[in-house]
Protein backbone atom coordinates (compact mmCIF):
# COMPACT_ATOMS: atom_id res chain seq x y z
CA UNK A 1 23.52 -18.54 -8.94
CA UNK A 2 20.87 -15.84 -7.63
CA UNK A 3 22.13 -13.42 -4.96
CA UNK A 4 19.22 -13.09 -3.31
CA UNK A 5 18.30 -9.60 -1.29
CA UNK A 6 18.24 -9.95 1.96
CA UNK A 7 18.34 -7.34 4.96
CA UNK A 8 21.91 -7.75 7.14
CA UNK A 9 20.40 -6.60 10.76
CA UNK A 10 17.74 -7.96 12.79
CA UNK A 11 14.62 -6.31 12.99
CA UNK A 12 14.12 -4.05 15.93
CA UNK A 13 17.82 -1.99 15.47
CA UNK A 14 16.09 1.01 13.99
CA UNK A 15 19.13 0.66 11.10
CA UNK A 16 18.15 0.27 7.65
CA UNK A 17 19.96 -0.99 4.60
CA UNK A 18 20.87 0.06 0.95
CA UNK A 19 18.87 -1.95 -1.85
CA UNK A 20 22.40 -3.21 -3.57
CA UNK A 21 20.94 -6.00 -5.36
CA UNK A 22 17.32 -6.89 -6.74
CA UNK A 23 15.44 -8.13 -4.47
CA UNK A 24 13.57 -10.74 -6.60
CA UNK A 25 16.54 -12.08 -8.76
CA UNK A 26 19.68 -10.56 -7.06
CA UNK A 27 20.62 -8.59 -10.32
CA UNK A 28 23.32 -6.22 -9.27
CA UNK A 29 22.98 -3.40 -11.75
CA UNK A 30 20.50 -1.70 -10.98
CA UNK A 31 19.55 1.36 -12.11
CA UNK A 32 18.34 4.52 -10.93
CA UNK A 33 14.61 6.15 -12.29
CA UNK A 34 13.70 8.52 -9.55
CA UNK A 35 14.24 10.58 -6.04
CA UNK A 36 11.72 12.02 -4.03
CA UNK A 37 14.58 13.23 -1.64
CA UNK A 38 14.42 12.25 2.21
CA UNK A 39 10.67 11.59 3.76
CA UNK A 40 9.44 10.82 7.13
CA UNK A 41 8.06 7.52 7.80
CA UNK A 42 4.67 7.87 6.83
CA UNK A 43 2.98 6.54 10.04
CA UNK A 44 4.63 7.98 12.59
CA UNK A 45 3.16 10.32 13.77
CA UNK A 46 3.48 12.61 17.00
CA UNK A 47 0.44 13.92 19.07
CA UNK A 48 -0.49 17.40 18.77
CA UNK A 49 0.71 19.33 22.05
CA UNK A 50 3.66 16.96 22.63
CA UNK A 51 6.92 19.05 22.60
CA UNK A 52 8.66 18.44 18.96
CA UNK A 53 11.01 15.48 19.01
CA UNK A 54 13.60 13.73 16.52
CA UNK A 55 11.87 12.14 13.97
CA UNK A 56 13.63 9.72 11.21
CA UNK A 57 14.33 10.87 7.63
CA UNK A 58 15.15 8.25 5.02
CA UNK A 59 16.01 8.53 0.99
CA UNK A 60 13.10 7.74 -1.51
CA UNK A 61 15.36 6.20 -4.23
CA UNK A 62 13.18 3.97 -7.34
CA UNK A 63 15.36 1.72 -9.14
CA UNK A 64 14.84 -0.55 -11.69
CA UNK A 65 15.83 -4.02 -12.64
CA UNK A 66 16.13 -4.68 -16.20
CA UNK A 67 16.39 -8.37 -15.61
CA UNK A 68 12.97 -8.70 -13.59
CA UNK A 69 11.15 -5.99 -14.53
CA UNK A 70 10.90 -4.94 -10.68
CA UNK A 71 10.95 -1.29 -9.90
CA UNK A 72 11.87 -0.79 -6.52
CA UNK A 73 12.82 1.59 -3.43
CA UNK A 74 16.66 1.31 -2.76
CA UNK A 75 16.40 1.36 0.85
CA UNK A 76 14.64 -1.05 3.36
CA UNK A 77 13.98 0.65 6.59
CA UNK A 78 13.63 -1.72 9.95
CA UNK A 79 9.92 -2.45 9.75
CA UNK A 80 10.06 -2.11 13.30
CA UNK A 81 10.01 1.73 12.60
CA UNK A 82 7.92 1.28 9.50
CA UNK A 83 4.78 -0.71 11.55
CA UNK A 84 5.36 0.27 14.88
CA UNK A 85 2.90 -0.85 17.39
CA UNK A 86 0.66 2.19 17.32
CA UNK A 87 0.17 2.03 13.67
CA UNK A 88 -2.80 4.19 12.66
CA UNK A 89 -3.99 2.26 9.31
CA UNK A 90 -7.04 0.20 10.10
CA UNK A 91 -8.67 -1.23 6.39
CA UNK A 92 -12.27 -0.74 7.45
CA UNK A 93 -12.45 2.76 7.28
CA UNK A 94 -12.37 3.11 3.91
CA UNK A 95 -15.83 1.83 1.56
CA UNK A 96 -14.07 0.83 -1.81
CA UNK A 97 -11.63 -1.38 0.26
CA UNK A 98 -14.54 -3.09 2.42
CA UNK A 99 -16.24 -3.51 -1.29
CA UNK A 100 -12.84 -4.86 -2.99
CA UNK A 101 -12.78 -7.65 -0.14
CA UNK A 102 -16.27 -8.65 -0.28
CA UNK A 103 -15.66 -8.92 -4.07
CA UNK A 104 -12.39 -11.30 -3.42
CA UNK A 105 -14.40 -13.35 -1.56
CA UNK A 106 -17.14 -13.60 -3.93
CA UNK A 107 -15.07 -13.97 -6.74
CA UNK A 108 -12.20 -16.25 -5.00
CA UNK A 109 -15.56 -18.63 -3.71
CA UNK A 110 -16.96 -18.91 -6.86
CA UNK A 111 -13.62 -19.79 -8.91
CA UNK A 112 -12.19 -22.08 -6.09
CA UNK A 113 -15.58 -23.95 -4.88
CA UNK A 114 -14.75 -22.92 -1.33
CA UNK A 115 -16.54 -25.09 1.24
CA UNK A 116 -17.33 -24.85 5.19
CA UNK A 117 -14.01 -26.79 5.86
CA UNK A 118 -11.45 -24.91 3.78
CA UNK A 119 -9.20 -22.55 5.73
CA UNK A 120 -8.39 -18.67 4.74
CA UNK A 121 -5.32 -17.32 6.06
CA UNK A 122 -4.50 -13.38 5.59
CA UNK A 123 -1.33 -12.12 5.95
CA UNK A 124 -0.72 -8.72 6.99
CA UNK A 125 -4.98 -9.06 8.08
CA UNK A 126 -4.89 -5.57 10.01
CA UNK A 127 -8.49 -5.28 11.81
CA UNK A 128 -9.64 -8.20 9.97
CA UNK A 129 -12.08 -6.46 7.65
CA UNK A 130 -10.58 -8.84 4.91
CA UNK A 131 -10.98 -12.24 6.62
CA UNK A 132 -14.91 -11.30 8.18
CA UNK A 133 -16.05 -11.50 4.50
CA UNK A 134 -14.69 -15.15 4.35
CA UNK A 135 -15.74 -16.04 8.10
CA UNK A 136 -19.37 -14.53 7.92
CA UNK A 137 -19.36 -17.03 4.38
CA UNK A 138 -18.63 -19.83 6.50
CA UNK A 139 -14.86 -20.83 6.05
CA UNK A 140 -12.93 -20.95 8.60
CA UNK A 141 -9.87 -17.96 8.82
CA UNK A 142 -6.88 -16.67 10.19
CA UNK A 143 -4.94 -13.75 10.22
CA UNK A 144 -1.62 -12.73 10.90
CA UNK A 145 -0.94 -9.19 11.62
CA UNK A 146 2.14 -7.18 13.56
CA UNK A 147 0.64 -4.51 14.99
CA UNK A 148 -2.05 -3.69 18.06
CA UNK A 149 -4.45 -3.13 15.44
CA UNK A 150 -4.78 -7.09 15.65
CA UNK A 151 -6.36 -6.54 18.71
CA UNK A 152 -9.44 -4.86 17.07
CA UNK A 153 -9.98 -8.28 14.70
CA UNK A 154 -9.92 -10.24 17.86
CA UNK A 155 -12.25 -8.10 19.29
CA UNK A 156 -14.44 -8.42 16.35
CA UNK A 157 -14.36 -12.01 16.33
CA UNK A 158 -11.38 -12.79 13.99
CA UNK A 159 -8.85 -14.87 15.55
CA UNK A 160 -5.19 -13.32 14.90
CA UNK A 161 -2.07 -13.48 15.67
CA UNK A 162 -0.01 -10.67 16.30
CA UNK A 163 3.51 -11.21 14.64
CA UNK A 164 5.47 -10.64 11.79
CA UNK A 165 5.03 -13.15 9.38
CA UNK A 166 7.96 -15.77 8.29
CA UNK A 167 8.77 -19.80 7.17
CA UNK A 168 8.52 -20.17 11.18
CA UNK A 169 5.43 -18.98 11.82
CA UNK A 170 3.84 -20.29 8.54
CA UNK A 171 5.87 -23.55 10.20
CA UNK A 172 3.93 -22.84 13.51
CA UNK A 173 0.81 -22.32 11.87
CA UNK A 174 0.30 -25.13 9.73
CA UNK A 175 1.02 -27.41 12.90
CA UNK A 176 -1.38 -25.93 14.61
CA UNK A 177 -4.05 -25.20 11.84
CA UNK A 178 -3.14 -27.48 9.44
CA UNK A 179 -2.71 -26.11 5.36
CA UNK A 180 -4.68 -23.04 4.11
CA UNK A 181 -6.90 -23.82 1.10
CA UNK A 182 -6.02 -19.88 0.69
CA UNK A 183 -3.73 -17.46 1.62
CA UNK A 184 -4.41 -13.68 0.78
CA UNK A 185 -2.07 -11.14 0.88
CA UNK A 186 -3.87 -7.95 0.50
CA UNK A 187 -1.81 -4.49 0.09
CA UNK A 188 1.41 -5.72 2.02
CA UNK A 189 2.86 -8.17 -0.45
CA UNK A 190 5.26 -5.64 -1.40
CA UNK A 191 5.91 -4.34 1.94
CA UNK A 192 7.88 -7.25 3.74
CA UNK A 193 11.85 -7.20 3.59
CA UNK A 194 12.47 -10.57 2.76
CA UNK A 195 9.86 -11.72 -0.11
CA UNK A 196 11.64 -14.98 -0.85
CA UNK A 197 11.34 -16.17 2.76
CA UNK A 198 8.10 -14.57 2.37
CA UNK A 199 6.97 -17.21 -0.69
CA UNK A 200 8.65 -19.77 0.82
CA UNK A 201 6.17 -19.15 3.82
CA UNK A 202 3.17 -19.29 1.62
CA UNK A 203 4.16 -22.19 -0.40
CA UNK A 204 4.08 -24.13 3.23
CA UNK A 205 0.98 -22.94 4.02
CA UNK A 206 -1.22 -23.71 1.20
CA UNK A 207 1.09 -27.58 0.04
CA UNK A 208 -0.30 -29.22 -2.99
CA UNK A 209 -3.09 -28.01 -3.92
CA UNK A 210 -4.19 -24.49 -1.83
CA UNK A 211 -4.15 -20.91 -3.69
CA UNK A 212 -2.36 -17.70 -2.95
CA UNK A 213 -3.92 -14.82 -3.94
CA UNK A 214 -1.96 -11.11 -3.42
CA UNK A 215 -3.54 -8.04 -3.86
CA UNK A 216 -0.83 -5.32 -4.38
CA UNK A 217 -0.26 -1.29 -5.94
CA UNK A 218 0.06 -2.11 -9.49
CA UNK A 219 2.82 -0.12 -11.47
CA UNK A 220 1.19 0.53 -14.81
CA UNK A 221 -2.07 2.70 -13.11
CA UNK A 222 1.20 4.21 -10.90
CA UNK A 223 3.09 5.68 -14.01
CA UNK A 224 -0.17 6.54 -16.36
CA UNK A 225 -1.58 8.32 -13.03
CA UNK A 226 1.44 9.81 -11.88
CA UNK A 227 1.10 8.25 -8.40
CA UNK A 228 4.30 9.25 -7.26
CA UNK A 229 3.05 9.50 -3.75
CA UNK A 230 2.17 6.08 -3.61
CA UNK A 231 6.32 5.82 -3.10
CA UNK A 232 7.45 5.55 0.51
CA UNK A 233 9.16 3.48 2.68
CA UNK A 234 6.34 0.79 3.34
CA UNK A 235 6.49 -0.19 -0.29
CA UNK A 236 9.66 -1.79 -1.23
CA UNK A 237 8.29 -2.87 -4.31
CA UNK A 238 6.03 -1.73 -7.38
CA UNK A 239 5.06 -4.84 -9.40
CA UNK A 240 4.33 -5.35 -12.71
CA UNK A 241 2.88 -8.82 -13.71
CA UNK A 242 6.21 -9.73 -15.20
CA UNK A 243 8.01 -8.81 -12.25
CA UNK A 244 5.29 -11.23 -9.87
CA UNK A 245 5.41 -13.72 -12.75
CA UNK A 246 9.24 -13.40 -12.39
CA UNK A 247 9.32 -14.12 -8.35
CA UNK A 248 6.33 -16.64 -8.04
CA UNK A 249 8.24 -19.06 -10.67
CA UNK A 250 11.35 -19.07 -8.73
CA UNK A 251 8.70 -21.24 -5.63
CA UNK A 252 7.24 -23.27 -8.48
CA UNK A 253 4.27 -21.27 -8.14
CA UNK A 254 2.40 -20.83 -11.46
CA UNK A 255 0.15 -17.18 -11.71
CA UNK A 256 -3.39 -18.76 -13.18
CA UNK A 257 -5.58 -15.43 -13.32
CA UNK A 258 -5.03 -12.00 -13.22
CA UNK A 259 -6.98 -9.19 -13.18
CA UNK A 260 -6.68 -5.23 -12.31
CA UNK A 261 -8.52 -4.01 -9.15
CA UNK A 262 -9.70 -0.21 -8.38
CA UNK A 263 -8.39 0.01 -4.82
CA UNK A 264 -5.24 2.83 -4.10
CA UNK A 265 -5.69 3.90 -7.26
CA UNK A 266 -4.93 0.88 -8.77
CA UNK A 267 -4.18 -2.52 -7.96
CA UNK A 268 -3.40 -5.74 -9.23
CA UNK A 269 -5.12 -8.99 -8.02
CA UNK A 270 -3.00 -12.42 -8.68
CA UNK A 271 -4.36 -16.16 -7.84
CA UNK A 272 -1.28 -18.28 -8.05
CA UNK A 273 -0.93 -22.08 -7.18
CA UNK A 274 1.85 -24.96 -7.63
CA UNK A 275 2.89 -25.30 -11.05
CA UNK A 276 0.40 -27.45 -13.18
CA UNK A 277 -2.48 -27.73 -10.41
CA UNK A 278 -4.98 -25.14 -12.02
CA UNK A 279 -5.66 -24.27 -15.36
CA UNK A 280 -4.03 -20.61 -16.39
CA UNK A 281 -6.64 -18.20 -17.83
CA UNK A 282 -6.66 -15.98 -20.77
CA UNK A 283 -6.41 -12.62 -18.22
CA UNK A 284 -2.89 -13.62 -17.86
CA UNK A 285 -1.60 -13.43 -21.25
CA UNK A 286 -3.69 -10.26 -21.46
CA UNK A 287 -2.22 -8.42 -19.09
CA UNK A 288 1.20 -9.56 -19.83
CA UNK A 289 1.26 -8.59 -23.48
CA UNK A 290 -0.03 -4.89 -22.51
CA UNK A 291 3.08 -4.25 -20.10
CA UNK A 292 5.84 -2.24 -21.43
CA UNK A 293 9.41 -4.15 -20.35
CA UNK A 294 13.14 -3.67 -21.36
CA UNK A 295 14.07 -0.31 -22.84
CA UNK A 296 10.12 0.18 -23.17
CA UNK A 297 9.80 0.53 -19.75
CA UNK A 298 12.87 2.56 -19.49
CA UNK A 299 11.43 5.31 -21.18
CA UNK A 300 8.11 5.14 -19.28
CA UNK A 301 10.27 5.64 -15.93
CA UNK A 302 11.94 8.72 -17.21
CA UNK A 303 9.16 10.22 -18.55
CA UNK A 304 7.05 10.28 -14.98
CA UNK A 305 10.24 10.87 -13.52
CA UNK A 306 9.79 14.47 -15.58
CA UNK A 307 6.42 14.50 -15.32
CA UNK A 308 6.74 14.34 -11.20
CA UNK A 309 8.56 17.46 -10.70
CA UNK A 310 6.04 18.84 -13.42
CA UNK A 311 3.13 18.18 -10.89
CA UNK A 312 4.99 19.42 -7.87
CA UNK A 313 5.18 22.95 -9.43
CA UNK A 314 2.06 22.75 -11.07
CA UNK A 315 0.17 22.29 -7.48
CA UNK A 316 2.59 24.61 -5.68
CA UNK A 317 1.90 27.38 -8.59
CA UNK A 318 -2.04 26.62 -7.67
CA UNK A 319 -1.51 26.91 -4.09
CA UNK A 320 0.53 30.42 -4.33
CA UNK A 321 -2.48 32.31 -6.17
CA UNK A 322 -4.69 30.72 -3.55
CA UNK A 323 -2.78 32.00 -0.42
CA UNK A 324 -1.93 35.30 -2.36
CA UNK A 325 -5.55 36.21 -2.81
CA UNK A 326 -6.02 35.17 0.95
CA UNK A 327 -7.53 31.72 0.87
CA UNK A 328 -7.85 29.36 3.83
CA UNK A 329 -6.95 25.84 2.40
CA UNK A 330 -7.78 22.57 4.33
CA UNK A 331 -6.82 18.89 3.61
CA UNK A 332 -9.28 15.88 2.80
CA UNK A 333 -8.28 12.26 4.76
CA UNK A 334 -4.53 11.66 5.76
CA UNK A 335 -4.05 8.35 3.97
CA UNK A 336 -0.36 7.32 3.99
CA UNK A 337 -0.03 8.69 0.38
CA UNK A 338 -0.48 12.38 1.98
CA UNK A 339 2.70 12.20 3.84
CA UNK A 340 4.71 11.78 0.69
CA UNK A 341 2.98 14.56 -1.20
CA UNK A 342 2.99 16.68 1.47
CA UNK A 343 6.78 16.51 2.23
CA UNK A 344 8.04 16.27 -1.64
CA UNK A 345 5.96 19.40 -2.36
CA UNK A 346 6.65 20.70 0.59
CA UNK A 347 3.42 21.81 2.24
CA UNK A 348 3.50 22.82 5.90
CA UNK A 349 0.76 24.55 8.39
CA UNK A 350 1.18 27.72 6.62
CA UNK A 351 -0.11 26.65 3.71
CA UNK A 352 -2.55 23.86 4.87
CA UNK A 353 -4.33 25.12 8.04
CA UNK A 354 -5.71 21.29 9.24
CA UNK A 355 -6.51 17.71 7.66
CA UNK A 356 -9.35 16.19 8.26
CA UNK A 357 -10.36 12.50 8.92
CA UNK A 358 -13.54 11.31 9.17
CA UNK A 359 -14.70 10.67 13.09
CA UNK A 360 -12.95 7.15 14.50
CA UNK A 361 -9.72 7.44 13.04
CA UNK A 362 -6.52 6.82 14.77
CA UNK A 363 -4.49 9.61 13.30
CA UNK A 364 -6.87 12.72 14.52
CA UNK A 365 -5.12 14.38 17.42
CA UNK A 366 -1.77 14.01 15.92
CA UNK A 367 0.22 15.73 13.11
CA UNK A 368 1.05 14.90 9.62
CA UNK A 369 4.27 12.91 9.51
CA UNK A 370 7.23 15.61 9.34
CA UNK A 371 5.00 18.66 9.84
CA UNK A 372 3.03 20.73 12.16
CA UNK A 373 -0.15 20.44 10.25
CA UNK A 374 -2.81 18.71 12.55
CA UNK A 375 -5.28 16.57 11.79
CA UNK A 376 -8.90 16.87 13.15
CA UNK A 377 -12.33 15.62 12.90
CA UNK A 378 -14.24 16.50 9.51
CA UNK A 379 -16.93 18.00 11.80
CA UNK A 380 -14.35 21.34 11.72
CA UNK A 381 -14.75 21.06 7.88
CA UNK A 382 -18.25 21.88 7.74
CA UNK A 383 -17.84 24.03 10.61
CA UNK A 384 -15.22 26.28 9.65
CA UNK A 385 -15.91 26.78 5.88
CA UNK A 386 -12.44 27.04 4.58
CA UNK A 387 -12.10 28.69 1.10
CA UNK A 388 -10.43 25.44 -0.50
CA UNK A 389 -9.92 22.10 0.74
CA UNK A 390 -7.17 19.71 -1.31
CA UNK A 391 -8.38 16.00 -1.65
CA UNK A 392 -4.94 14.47 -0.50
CA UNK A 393 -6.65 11.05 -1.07
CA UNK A 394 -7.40 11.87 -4.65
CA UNK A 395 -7.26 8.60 -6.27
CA UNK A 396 -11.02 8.33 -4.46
CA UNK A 397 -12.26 11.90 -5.14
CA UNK A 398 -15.64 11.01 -7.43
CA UNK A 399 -16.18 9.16 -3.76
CA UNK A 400 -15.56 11.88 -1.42
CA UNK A 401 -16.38 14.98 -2.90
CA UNK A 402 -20.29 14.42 -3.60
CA UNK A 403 -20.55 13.41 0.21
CA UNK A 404 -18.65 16.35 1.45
CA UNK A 405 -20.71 18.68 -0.81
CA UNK A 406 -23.99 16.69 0.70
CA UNK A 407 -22.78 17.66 4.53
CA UNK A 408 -22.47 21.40 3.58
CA UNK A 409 -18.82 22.04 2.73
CA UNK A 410 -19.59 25.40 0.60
CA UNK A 411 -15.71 25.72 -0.34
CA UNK A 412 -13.35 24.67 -3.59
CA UNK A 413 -12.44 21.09 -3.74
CA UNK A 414 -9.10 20.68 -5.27
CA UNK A 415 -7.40 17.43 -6.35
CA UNK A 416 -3.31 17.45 -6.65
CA UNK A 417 -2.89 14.62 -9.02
CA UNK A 418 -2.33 13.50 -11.66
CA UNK A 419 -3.05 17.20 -12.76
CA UNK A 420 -4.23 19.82 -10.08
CA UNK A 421 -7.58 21.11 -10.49
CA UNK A 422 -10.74 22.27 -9.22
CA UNK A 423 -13.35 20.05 -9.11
């Protein structure tokens, strides 16, 4: 019988709860790969000026399950403190993920037939950068999003609802809407407590014949690119395709193409649909046959395990001649990620003077999560001229750096993983 994970609180407590069971197949023995210690949640974050305040620490556990394949985080934090209202993530700011959607739409069009009528649902839709590819194509969309940044898609002309998504609203929705010929789930799949109610949801939403298509941090370009900061409390789970393959069967839900994805370093996207209803492609078997499992992936785990503390003194060793020789050091862009690296190396506004975001972002005025370090417009980049500036959104560096150089910063770009170097 599975013993299914599932949270014992309601949402909204501010508690959180151990991880005591698998949360795809409710295997009990689960065992532990790697700690980060206790980190901040990574978007909360206080304004610069306001007088320091209690902020919440949790433990960065990664277990495994052998049963699965799903490598997890061992505690699930109330996503009330994990999304809160304010959150500062809006999609749209970044160019590869505005690229990656227009590409899902393209590519989900084309294999699908999409017409005029069909309905797109995204769950988790943010400021609706996702769904304006599919509207400005002519289908009609939804999204479903927690936070105020919903209010920005309605704004923009993408109609949204702002709550967390369940079997009741998917319920609500499909009386209202009627079935989704797709639902997308684009980099929150593994973020929501619950992922069995979470199917279940889906599975109402798109009946007989619709398509679900996730879009999530893939764990094989995690491990062979040492993405350790990728691990924090949003992310309850790092798939593999055995460990989707694993959780989509148990909903009669059959994964019919596969295929990896550059965004966050990379991701993984997966078009699923009720068993038998499309035909599944070669990609699948591909993929599947290049993932290490069992005692394979075992080893894997414990070598970035050693390979993470590696890193950590490798950048902190870089850091030391830089501040010994007298060196001004800046940040590049305060993605989530930066939080985690930040507080397991343990940076602080000695070491890094200021982060900066490009100009519209939500997080400038306010500090790094658990630190003093602010961050500020890029305009002080250029201004300033810091010796050094660490891209802390590294997995995008080939991006950023020949634009920063093009604005004038005259200064050492450094990049902290997988290896720290000097551009």
């Amino acid at each position: 019988m599975l013993r299914s994970f599932k949270v014992a609180r309601g949402a909204g407590t501010g508690a959180s709860a151990p991880v005591e069971c698998c949360q795809i197949c409710g295997n009990a023995r689960l065992e532990t790969m790697l700690s980060l210690g206790y980190m901040p949640p990574v978007n909360q974050m206080v304004r610069i000026g306001e007088v320091p305040r209690q902020q919440p620490w949790f433990p960065t556990t990664v277990l495994y399950c052998g049963e699965c394949e799903l490598v997890q985080l061992g505690l699930a934090v109330d996503p009330v403190i994990i999304f809160p209202p304010e959150y500062p993530y809006t999609s749209g700011m970044t160019k590869i993920l505005r690229d990656n959607f227009a590409d899902l739409h393209a590519e989900s069009k084309a294999m699908l037939g999409l017409g005029p009528d069909d309905l797109v649902i995204d769950i988790g839709s943010n400021d609706g950068t996702l769904l304006s590819n599919f509207k400005n194509g002519g289908h009609r969309v939804l999204g479903i999003e927690p936070t105020d940044v919903g209010h920005i898609a309605n704004e923009r002309g993408i109609p949204t609802i702002q709550h967390y998504f369940g079997a009741d609203v998917a319920r609500d929705v499909k009386r209202k809407h009627g079935e989704a010929r797709v639902v997308t789930a684009a980099n929150c799949f593994a973020h929501i407590e619950d992922v069995h109610a979470i199917v279940d949801g889906i599975t109402e939403l798109i009946g007989t014949d619709g398509v679900f298509i996730s879009e999530s941090h893939y764990l094989i370009p995690l491990l062979d690119k040492l993405q350790y900061d990728t691990v924090y409390h949003e992310h309850l789970r790092y798939y593999s395709l055995h460990s989707l393959k694993a959780l989509l069967e148990m909903h009669d839900l059959e994964i019919f193409h596969a295929r990896p994805i550059p965004t966050h370093g990379g991701s993984i996207r997966v078009y699923a649909a009720p068993r038998g209803v499309q035909p599944v492609q070669a990609s699948v078997l591909a993929m599947l046959a290049q993932e290490p499992t069992g005692d394979a992936m075992r080893a894997r785990l414990t070598q970035f395990r050693n390979d993470v503390m590696l890193s950590k003194l490798r950048l902190l060793s870089m850091l030391r001649d830089l501040k010994e020789k007298g060196a001004r050091i800046a940040g590049i862009s305060a993605p989530s990620r930066a939080s985690t690296l930040v507080n397991y190396v343990g940076l602080d506004e000695a070491i890094i003077d200021y982060v900066c975001e490009i100009s519209g972002s939500l997080k400038i005025g306010k500090y790094m999560p658990g630190t003093l370090i602010p961050v500020v417009n890029e305009d002080r980049l250029f201004e300033d001229q810091p010796d050094c500036a660490v891209i802390f959104s590294w997995h995008i560096a080939d991006e950023l750096a020949p634009k920063l150089r093009a604005k004038g910063f005259r200064g050492q770009l450094i990049t902290p993983l997988p290896v720290p170097r000097a551009l």
